[in-house]
Protein backbone atom coordinates (compact mmCIF):
# COMPACT_ATOMS: atom_id res chain seq x y z
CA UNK A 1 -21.34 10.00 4.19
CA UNK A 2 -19.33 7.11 2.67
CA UNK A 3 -19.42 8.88 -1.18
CA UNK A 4 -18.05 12.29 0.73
CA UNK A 5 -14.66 13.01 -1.44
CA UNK A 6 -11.88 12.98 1.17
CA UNK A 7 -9.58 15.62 0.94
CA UNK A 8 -6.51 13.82 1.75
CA UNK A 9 -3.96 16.35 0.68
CA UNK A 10 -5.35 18.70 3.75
CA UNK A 11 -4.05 16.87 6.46
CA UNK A 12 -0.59 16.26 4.61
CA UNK A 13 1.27 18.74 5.43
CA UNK A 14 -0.10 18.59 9.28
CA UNK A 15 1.11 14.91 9.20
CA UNK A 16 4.59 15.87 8.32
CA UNK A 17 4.91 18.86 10.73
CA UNK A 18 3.91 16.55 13.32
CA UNK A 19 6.03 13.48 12.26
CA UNK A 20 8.66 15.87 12.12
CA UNK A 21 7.99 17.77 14.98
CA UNK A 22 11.53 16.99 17.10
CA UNK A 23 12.97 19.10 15.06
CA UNK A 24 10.64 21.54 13.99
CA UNK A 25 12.53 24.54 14.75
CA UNK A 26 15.20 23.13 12.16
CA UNK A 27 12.49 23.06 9.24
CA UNK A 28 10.53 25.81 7.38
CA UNK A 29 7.53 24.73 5.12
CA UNK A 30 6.40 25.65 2.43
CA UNK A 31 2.48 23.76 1.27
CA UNK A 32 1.77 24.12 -1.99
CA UNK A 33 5.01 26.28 -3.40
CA UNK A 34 5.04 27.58 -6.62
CA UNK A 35 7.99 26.15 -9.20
CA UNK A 36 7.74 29.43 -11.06
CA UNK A 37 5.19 32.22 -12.34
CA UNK A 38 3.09 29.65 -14.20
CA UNK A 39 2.10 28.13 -10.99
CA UNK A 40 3.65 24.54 -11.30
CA UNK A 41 3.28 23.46 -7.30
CA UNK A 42 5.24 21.26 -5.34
CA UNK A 43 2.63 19.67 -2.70
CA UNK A 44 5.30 20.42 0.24
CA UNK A 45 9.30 22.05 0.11
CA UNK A 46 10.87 21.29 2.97
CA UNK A 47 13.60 23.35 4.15
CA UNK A 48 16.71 22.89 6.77
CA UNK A 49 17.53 25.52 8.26
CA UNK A 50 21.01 24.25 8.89
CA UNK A 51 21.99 21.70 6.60
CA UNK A 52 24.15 19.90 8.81
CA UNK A 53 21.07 19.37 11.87
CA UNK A 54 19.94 15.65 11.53
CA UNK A 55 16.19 14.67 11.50
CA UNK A 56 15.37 12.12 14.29
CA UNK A 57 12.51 10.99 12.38
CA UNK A 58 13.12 8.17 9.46
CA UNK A 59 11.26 10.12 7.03
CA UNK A 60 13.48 13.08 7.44
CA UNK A 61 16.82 11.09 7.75
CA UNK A 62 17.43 11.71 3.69
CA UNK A 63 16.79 15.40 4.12
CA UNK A 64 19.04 17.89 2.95
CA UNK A 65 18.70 21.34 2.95
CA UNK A 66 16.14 21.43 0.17
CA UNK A 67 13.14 18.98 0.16
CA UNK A 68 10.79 18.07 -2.33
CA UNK A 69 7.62 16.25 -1.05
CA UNK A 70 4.97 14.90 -3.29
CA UNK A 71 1.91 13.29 -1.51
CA UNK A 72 -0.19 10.88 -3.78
CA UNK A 73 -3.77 9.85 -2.01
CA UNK A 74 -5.04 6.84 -2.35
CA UNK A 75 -7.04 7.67 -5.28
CA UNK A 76 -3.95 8.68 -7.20
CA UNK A 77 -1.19 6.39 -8.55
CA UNK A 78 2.43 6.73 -7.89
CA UNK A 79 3.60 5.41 -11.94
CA UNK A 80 7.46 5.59 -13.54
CA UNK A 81 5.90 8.85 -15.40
CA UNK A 82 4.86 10.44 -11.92
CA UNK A 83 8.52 9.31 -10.35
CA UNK A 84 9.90 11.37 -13.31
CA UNK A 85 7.70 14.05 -12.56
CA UNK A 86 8.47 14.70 -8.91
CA UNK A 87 11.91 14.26 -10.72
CA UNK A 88 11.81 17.09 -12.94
CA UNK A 89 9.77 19.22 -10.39
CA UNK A 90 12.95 19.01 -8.30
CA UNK A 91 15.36 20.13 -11.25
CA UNK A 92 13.03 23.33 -11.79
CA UNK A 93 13.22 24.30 -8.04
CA UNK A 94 16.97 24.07 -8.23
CA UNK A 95 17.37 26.04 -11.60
CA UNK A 96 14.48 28.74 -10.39
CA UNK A 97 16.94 30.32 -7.88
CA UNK A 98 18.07 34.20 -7.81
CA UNK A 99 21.68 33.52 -9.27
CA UNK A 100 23.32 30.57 -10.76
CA UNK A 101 23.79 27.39 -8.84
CA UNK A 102 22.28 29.47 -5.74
CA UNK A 103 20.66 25.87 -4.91
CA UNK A 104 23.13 22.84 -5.14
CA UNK A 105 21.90 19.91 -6.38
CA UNK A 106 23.39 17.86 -3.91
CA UNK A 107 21.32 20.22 -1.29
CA UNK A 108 17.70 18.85 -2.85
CA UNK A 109 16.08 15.78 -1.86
CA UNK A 110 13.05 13.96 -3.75
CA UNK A 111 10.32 12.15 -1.55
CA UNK A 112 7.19 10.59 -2.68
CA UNK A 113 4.49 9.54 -0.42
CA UNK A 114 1.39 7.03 -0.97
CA UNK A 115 -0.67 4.58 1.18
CA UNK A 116 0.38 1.95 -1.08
CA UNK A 117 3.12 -0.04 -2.21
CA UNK A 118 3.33 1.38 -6.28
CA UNK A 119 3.80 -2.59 -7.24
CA UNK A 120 4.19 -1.24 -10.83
CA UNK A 121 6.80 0.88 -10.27
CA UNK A 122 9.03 -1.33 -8.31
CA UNK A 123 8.58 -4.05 -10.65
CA UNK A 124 9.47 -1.26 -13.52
CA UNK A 125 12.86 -0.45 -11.22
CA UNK A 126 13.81 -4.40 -11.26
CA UNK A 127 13.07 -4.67 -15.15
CA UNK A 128 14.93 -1.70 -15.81
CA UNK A 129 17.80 -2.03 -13.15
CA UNK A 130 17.39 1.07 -11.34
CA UNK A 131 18.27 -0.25 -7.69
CA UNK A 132 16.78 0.24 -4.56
CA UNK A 133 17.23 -0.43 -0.77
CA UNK A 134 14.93 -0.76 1.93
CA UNK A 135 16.52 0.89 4.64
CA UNK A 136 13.44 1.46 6.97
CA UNK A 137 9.97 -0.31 7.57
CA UNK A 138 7.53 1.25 4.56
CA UNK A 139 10.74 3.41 3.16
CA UNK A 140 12.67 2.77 0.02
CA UNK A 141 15.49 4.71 -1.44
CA UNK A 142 16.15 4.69 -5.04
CA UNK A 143 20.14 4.59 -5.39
CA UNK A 144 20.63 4.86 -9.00
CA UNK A 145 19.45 7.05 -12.34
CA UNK A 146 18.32 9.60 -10.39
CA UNK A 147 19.70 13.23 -10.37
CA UNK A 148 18.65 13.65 -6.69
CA UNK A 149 18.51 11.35 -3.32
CA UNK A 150 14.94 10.29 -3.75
CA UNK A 151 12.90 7.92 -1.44
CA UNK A 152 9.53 6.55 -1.37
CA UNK A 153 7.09 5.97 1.46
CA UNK A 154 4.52 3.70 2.08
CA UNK A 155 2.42 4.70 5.11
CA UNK A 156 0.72 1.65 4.93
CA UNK A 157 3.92 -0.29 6.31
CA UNK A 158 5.25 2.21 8.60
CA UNK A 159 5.15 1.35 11.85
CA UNK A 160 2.00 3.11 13.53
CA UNK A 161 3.45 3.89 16.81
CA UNK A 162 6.18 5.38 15.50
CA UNK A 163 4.86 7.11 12.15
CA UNK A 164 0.96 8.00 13.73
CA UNK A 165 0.33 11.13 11.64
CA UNK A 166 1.35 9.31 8.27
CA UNK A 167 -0.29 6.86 8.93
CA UNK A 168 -3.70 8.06 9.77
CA UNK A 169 -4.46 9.78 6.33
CA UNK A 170 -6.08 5.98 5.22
CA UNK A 171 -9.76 5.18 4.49
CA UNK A 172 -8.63 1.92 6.29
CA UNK A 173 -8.20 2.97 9.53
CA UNK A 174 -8.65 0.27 12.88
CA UNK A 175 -10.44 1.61 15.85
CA UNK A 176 -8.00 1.28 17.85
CA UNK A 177 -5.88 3.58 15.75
CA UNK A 178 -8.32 5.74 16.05
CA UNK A 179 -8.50 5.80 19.46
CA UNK A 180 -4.57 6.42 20.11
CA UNK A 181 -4.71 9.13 17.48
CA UNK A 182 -7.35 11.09 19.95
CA UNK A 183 -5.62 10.02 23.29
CA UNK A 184 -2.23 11.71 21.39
CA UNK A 185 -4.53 14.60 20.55
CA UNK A 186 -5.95 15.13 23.89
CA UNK A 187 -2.41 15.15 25.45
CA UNK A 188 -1.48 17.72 23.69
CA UNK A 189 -0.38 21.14 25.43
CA UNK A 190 0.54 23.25 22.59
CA UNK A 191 -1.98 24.96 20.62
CA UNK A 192 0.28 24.70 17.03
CA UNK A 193 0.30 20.78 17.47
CA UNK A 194 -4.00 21.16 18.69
CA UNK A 195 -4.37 22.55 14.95
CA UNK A 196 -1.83 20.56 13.31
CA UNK A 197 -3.50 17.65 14.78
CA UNK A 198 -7.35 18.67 13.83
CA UNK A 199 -6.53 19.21 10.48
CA UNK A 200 -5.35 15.24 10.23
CA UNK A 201 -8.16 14.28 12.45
CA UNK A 202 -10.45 16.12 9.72
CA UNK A 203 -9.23 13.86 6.99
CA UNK A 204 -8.79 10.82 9.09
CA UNK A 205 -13.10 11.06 10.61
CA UNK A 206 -14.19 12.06 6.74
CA UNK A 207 -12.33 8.71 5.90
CA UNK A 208 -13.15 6.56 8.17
CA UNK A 209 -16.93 7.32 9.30
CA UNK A 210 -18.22 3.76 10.15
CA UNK A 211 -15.36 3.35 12.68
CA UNK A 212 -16.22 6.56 14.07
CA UNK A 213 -20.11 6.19 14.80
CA UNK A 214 -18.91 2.71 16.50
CA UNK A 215 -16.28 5.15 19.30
CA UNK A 216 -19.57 7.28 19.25
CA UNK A 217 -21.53 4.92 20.31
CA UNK A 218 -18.74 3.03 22.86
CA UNK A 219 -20.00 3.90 26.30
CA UNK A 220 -15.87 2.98 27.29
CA UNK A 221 -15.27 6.12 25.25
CA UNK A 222 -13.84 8.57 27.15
CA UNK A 223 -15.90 11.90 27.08
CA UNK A 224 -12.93 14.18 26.47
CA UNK A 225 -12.11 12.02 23.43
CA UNK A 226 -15.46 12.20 22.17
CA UNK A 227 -15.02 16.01 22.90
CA UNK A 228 -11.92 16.08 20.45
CA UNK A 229 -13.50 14.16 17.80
CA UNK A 230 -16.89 16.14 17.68
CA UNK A 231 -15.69 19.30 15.79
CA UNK A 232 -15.03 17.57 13.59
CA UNK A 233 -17.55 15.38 12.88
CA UNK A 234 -20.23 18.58 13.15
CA UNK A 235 -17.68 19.97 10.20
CA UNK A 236 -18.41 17.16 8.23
CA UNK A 237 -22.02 16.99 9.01
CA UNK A 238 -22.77 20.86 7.72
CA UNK A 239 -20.48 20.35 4.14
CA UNK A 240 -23.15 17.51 3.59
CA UNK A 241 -25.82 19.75 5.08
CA UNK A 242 -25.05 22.10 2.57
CA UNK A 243 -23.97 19.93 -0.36
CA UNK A 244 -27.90 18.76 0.23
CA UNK A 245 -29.45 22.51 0.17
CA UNK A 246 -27.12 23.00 -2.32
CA UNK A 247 -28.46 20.04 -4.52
CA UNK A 248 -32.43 21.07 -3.67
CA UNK A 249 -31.95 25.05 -5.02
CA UNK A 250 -30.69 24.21 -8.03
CA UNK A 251 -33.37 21.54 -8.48
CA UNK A 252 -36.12 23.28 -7.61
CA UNK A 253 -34.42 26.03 -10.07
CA UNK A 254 -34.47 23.38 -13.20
CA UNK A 255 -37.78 22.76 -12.22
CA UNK A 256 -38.68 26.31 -13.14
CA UNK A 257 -39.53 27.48 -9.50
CA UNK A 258 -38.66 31.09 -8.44
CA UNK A 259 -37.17 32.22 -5.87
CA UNK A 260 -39.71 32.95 -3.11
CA UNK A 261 -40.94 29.23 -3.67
CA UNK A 262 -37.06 28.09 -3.50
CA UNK A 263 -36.53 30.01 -0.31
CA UNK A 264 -40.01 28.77 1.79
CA UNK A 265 -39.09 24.95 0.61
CA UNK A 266 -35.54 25.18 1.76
CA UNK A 267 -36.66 26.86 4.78
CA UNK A 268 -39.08 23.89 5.20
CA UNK A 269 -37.33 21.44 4.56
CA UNK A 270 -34.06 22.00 6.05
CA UNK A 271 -35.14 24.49 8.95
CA UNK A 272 -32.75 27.14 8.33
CA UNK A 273 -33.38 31.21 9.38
CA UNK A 274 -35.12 33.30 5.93
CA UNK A 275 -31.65 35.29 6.19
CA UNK A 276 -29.47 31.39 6.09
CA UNK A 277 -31.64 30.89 2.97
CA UNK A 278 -31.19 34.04 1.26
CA UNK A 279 -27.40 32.80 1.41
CA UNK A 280 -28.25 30.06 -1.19
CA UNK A 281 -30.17 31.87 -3.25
């Protein structure tokens, strides 16, 4: 379980909705939009509705009425080349409109997003003067040499209570974290913010699986917690079920077996229906 690839940029989007969620009726999203016909994507454009509506939430406070989001997991570093990037991603959206100037520039907003602190690229800013403030706990804008209002966020050093969504896409998750993020979960009455929620809580159990068979095994867990969290879990258990059958076909195919003596061993082995194993085969 601990060498499963997390896939953090899943439970992105859900994170924001949620962090954002006073004001969801202001916003439209947009995962994964397309820059142009060559299929350049933004991770997230974030749209206001009415330009003028605030955001309660700090994250949203620079929001204008365009928003570019770029989400870097952990694996992924946030360099001066990738700043530039999210940069330039920002100046296509607002040339790719239907007429000229349809999108203002001072209507688009940049905001990169990592677990992290990019220590490189803030020393880069000091060495190269490019100035930035620290207006909020884990937020930075960058004030200067920059076409558009850009900010950076460090979920790592957001506050937790406050930012719980952001902050649960990490690998180093505490249980107690954990067990806030299901008693939010479970209080839940709205069936949008049920799947907004699982698809974090998808990322968050594939991330963090020791802390997880510790709540498992905590007879102080409550059982409608343990409820929310098993889905999940039972998702993560049948990718690895079959990344394994997976892994034994093709095998057993190297090997030079056919495929009636492929389809009795995974049968065997893994105790799946003659029709299930036909599906691998």
């Amino acid at each position: 379980m601990e060498n499963t690839k997390v896939q953090w940029h899943l439970g992105f989007a859900s994170a924001i909705d949620l962090e954002l969620a006073k004001n969801r009726s202001d916003l439209t999203y947009y995962k994964e939009f397309n820059l142009n016909k060559q299929a350049l994507e933004v991770d997230l454009l974030v749209i206001k509705k009415d330009s003028d509506i605030p955001i309660d939430n700090e994250i949203g406070k620079l929001f204008r009425k365009y928003n570019i989001v770029e989400y870097k997991s952990p694996d992924d570093h946030l360099s001066i080349d990738t700043f530039y990037k999210a940069g330039a991603y920002a100046s296509l959206y607002k040339c790719y409109g239907d007429t000229v100037d349809e999108r203002k520039a001072d209507e688009i907003t940049v905001s990169l997003v990592r677990e992290v602190e990019p220590v490189k690229l803030f020393q880069y800013f000091r060495e190269h003067d490019i100035h930035y403030t620290n207006p909020y706990r884990g937020i930075y804008y960058v004030t200067d040499k920059v076409l558009f209002p850009t900010q950076i966020i460090v979920t790592k050093k957001l506050n937790p209570a406050e930012h719980m969504w952001l902050t649960a896409l990490s690998a180093g998750l505490q249980k107690q974290q954990l067990k806030e993020l299901l008693e939010k979960i479970e209080a839940f009455d709205s069936k949008l913010d049920r799947e907004l929620a699982d698809s974090v809580l998808e990322v968050t159990v594939n991330a963090n699986w020791k802390i997880v068979e510790e709540l498992r095994g905590d007879e102080r867990m409550c059982q409608a917690l343990l409820e929310i969290m098993e889905p999940e879990i039972n998702k993560i258990k049948d990718k690895e079920r079959q990344k394994g059958i997976m892994g034994t076909v093709m095998a057993l195919r190297d090997c030079g077996h056919g495929k009636e003596e492929i389809k009795k061993a995974i049968i065997k082995v893994y105790g799946i229906s003659a029709s299930e194993a036909e599906e691998y085969l």
